[in-house]
N, C-alpha and C. Protein backbone atom coordinates (compact mmCIF):
# COMPACT_ATOMS: atom_id res chain seq x y z
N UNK A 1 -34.90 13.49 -9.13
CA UNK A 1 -33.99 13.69 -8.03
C UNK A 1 -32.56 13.59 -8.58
N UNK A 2 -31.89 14.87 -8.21
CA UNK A 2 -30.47 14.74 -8.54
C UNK A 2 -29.18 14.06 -7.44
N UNK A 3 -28.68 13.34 -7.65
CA UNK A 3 -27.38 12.81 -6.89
C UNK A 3 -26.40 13.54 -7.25
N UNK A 4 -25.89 13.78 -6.30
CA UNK A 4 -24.48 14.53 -6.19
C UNK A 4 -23.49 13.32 -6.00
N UNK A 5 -22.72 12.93 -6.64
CA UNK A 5 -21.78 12.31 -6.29
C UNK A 5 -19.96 13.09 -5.79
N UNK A 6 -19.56 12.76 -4.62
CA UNK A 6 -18.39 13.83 -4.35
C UNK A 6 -16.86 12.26 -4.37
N UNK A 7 -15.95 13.07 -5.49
CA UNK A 7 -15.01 12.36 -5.38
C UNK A 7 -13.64 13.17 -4.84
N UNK A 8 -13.16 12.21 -4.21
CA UNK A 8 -11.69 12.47 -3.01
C UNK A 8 -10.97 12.44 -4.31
N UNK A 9 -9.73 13.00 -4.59
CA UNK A 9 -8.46 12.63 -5.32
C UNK A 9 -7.13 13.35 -4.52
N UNK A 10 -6.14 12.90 -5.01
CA UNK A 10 -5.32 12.69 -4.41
C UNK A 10 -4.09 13.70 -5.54
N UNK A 11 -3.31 13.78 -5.36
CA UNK A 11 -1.82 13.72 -6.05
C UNK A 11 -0.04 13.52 -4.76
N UNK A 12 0.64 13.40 -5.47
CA UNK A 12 1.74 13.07 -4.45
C UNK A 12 3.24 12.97 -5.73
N UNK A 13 3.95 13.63 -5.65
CA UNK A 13 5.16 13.26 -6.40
C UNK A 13 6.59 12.83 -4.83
N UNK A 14 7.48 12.46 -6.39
CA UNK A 14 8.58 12.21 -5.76
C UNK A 14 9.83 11.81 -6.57
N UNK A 15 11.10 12.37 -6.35
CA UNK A 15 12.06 13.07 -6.93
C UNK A 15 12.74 11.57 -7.50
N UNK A 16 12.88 11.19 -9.05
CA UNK A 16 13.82 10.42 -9.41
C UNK A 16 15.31 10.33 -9.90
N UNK A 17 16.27 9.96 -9.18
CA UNK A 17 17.74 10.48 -9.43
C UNK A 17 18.08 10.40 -10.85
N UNK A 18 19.08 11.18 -11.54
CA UNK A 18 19.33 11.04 -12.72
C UNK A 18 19.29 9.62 -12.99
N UNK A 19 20.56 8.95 -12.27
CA UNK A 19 21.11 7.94 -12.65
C UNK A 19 20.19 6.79 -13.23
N UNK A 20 18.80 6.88 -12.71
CA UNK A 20 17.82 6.04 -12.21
C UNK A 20 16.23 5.90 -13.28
N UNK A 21 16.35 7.59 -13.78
CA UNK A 21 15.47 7.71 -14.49
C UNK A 21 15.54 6.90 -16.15
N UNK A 22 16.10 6.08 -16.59
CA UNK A 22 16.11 5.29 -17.77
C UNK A 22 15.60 4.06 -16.81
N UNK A 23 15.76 3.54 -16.06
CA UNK A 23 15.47 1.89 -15.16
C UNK A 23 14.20 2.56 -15.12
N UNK A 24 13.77 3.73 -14.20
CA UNK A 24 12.11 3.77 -13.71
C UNK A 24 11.64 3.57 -15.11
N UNK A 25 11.73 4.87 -16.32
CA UNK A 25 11.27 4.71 -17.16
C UNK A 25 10.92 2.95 -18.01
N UNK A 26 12.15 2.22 -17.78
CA UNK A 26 11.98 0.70 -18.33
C UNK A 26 10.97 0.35 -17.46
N UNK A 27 11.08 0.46 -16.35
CA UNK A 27 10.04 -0.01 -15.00
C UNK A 27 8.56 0.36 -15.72
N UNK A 28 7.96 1.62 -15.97
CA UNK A 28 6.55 1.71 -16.04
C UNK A 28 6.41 1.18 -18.03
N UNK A 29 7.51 0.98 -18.55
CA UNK A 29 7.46 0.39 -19.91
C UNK A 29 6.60 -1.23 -20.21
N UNK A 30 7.74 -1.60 -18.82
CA UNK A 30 7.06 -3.10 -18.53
C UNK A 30 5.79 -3.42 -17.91
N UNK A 31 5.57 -2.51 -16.96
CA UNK A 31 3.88 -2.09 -16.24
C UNK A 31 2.92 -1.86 -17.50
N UNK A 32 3.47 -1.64 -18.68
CA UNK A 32 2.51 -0.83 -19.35
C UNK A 32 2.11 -2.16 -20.13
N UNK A 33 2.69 -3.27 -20.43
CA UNK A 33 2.47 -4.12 -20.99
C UNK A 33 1.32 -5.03 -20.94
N UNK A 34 0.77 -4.80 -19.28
CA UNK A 34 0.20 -5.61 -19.03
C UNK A 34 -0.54 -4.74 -17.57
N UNK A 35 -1.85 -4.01 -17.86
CA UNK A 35 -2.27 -3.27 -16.77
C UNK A 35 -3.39 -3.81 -15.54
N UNK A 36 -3.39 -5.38 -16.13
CA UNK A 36 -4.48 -5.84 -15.35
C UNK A 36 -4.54 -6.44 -13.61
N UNK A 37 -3.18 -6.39 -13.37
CA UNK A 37 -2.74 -6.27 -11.78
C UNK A 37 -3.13 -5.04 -11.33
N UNK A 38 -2.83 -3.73 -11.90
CA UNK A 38 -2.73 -2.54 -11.74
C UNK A 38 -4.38 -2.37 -11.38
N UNK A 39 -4.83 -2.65 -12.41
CA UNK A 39 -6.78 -2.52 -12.48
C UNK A 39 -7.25 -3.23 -11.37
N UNK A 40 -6.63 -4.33 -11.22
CA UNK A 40 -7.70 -4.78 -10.27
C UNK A 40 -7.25 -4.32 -8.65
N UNK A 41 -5.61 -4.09 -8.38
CA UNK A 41 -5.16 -3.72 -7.26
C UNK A 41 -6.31 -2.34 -7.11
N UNK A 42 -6.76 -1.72 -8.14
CA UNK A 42 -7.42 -0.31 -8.16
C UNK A 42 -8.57 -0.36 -7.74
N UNK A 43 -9.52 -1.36 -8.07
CA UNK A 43 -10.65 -1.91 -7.75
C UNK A 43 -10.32 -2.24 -6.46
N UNK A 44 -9.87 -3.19 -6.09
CA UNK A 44 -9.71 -3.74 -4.72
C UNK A 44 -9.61 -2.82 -3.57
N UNK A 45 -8.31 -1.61 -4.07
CA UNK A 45 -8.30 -0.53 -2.81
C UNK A 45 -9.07 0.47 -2.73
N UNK A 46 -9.67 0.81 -3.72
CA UNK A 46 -10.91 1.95 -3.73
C UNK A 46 -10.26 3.01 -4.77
N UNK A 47 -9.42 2.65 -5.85
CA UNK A 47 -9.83 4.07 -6.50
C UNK A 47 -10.43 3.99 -8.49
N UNK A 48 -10.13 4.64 -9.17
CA UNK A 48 -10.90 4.52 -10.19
C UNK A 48 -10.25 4.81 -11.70
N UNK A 49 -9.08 6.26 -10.89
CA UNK A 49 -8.53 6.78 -12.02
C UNK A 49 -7.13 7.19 -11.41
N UNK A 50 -6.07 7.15 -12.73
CA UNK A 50 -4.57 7.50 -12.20
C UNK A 50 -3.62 7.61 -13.32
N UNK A 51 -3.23 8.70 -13.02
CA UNK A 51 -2.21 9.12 -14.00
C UNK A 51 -1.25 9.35 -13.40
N UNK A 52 0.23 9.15 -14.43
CA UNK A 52 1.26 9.30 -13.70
C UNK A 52 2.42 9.83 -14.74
N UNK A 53 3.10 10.83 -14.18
CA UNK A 53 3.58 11.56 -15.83
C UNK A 53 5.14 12.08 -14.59
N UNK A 54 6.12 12.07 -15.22
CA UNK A 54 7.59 12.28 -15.74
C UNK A 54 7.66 13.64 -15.72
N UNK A 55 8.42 14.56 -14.65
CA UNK A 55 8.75 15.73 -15.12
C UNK A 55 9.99 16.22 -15.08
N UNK A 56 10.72 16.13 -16.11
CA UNK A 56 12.30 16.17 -16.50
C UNK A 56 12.61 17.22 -15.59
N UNK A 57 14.10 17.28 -15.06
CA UNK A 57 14.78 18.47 -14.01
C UNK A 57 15.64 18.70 -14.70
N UNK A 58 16.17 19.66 -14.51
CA UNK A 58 17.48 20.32 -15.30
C UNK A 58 18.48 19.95 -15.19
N UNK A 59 18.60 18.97 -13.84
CA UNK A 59 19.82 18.28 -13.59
C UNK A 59 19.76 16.78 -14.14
N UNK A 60 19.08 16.55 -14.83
CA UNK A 60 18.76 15.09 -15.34
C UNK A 60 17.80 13.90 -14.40
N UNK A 61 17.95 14.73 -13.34
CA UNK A 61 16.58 14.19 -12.74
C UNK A 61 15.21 14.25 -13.20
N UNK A 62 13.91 13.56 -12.41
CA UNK A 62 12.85 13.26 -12.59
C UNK A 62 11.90 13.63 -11.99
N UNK A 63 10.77 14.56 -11.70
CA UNK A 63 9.87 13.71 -10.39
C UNK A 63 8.62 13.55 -11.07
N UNK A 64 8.78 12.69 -10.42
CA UNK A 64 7.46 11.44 -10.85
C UNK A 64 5.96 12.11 -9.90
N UNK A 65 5.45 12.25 -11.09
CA UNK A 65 4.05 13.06 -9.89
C UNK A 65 2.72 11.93 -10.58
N UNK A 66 1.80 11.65 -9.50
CA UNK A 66 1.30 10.18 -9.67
C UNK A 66 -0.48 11.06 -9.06
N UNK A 67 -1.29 11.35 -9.90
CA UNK A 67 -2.88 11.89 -9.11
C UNK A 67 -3.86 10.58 -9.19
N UNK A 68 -4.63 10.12 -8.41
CA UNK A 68 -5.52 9.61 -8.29
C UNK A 68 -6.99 9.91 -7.84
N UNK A 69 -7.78 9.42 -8.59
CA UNK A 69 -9.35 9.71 -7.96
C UNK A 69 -9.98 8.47 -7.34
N UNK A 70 -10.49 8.42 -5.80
CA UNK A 70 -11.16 7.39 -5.15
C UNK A 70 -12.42 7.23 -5.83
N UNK A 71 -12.64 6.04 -5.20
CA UNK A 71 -14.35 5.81 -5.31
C UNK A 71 -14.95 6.61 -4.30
N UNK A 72 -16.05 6.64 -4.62
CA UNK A 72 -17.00 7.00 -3.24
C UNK A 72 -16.89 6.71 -2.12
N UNK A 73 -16.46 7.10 -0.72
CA UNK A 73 -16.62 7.02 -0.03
C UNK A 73 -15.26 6.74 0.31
N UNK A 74 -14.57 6.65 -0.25
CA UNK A 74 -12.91 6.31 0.14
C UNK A 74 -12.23 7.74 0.61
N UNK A 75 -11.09 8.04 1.43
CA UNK A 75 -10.69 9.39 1.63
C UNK A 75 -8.83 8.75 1.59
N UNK A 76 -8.93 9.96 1.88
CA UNK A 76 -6.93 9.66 2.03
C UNK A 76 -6.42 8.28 2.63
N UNK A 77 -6.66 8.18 3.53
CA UNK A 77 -6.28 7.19 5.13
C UNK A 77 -6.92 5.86 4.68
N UNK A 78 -8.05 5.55 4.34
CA UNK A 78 -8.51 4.71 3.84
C UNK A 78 -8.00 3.98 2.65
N UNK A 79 -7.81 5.03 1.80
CA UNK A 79 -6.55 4.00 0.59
C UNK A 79 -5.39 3.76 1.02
N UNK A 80 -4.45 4.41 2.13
CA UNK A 80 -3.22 4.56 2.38
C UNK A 80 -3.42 2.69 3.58
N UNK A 81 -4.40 2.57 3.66
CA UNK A 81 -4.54 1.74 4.59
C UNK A 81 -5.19 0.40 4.08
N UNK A 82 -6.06 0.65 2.88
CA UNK A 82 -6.33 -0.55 1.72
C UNK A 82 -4.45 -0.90 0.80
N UNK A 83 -3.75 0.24 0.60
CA UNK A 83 -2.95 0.13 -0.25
C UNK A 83 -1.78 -0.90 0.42
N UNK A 84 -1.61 -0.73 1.36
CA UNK A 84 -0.65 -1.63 2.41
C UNK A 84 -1.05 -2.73 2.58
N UNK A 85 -2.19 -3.07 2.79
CA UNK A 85 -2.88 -4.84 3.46
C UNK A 85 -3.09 -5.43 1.59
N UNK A 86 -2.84 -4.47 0.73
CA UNK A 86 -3.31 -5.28 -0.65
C UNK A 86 -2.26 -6.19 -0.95
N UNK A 87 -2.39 -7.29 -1.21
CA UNK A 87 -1.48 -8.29 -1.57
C UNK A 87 -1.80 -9.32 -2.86
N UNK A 88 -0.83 -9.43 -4.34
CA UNK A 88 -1.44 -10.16 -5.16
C UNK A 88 -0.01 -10.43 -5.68
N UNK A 89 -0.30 -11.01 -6.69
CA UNK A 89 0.80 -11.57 -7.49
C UNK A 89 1.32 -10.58 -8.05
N UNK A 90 0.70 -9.40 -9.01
CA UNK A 90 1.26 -8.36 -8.85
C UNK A 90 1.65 -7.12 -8.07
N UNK A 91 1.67 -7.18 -7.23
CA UNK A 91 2.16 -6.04 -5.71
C UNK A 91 3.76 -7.45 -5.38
N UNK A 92 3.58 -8.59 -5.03
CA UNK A 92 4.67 -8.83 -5.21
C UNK A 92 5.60 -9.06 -6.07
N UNK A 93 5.51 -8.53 -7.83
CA UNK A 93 6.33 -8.30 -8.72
C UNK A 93 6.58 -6.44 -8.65
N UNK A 94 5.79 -5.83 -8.43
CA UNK A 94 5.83 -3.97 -9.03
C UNK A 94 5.93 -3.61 -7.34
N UNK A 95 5.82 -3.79 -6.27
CA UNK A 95 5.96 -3.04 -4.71
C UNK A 95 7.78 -2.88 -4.97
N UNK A 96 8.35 -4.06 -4.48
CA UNK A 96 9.53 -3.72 -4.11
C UNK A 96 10.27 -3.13 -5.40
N UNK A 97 9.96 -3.70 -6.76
CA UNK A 97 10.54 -2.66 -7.79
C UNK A 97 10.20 -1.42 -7.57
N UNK A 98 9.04 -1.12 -7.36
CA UNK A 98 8.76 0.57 -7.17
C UNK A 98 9.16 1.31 -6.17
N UNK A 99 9.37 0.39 -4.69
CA UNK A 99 9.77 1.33 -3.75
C UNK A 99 11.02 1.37 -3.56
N UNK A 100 11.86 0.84 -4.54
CA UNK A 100 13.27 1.03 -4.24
C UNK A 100 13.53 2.33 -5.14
N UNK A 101 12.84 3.00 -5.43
CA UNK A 101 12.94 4.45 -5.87
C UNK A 101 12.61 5.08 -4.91
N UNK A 102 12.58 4.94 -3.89
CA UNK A 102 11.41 6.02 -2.89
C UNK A 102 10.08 5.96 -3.17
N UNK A 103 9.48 6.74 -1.97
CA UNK A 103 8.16 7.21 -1.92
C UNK A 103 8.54 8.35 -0.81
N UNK A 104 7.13 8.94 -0.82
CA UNK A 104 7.10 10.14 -0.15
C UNK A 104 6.77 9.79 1.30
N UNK A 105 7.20 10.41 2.10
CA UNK A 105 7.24 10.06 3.75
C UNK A 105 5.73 10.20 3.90
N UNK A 106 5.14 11.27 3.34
CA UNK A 106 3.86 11.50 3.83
C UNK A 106 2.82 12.22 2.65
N UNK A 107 1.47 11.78 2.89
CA UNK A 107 0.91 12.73 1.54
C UNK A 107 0.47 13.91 2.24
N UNK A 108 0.18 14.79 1.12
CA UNK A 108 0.93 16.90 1.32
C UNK A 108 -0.70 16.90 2.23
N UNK A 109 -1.39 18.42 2.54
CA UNK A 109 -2.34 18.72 3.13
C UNK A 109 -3.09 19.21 1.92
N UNK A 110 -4.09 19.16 1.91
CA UNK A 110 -5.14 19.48 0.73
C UNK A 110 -5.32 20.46 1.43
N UNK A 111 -5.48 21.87 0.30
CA UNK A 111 -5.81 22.88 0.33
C UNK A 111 -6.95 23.38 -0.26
N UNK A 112 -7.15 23.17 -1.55
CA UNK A 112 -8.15 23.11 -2.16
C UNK A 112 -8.26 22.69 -3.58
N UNK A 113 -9.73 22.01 -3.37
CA UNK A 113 -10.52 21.26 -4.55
C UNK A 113 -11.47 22.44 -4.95
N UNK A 114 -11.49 22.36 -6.49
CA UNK A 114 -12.02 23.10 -7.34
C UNK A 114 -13.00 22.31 -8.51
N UNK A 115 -14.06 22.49 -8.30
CA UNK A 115 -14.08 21.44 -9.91
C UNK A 115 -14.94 22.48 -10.81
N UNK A 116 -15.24 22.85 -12.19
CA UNK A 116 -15.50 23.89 -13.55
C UNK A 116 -16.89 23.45 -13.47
């Protein structure tokens, strides 16, 4: 018997000001040091995998585009709603550093998933 397993993922960017992009960059330098808040906040809210990559603008800006893959059974609304009630020692060191860059008002409409 074969299982199908179906995974939700996500992506979402958002625009970093010139001025700003050397601090974010120090910001995920120091995140990188130590990923085990990060892992377990990941575990805890339902997802598995996440990348997050820098895309230089011509004006010296940034946008920061961030994809994630849930666990099973997790969908959009469900992490957006684990991600808020999560609370640890790290969410109160990396939340308010991170959201004083922005975030996106809302995540985009999925159009379509493809997988090879």
């Amino acid at each position: 018997m074969t299982r199908t397993i179906t995974t939700t993922s996500t992506a979402w960017t958002f625009t970093i000001p010139a001025e700003r992009v050397r601090e974010f960059r120090d910001l995920l330098t120091e995140l990188n040091k130590d990923l085990s808040g990060l892992d377990e906040r990941a575990r805890q809210v339902g997802y598995h995998r996440e990348r997050m990559w820098l895309q230089a603008g011509g004006d010296g800006s940034a946008e920061f585009i961030v994809y994630l893959e849930f666990d099973e059974g997790i969908d959009v609304a469900t992490f957006a709603e684990r991600l808020l009630a999560y609370e640890s020692e790290f969410t109160r060191w990396w939340t308010p550093r991170f959201e004083s860059f922005g975030l996106p008002k809302t995540f985009g409409e999925p159009l379509l998933s493809w997988d090879a």
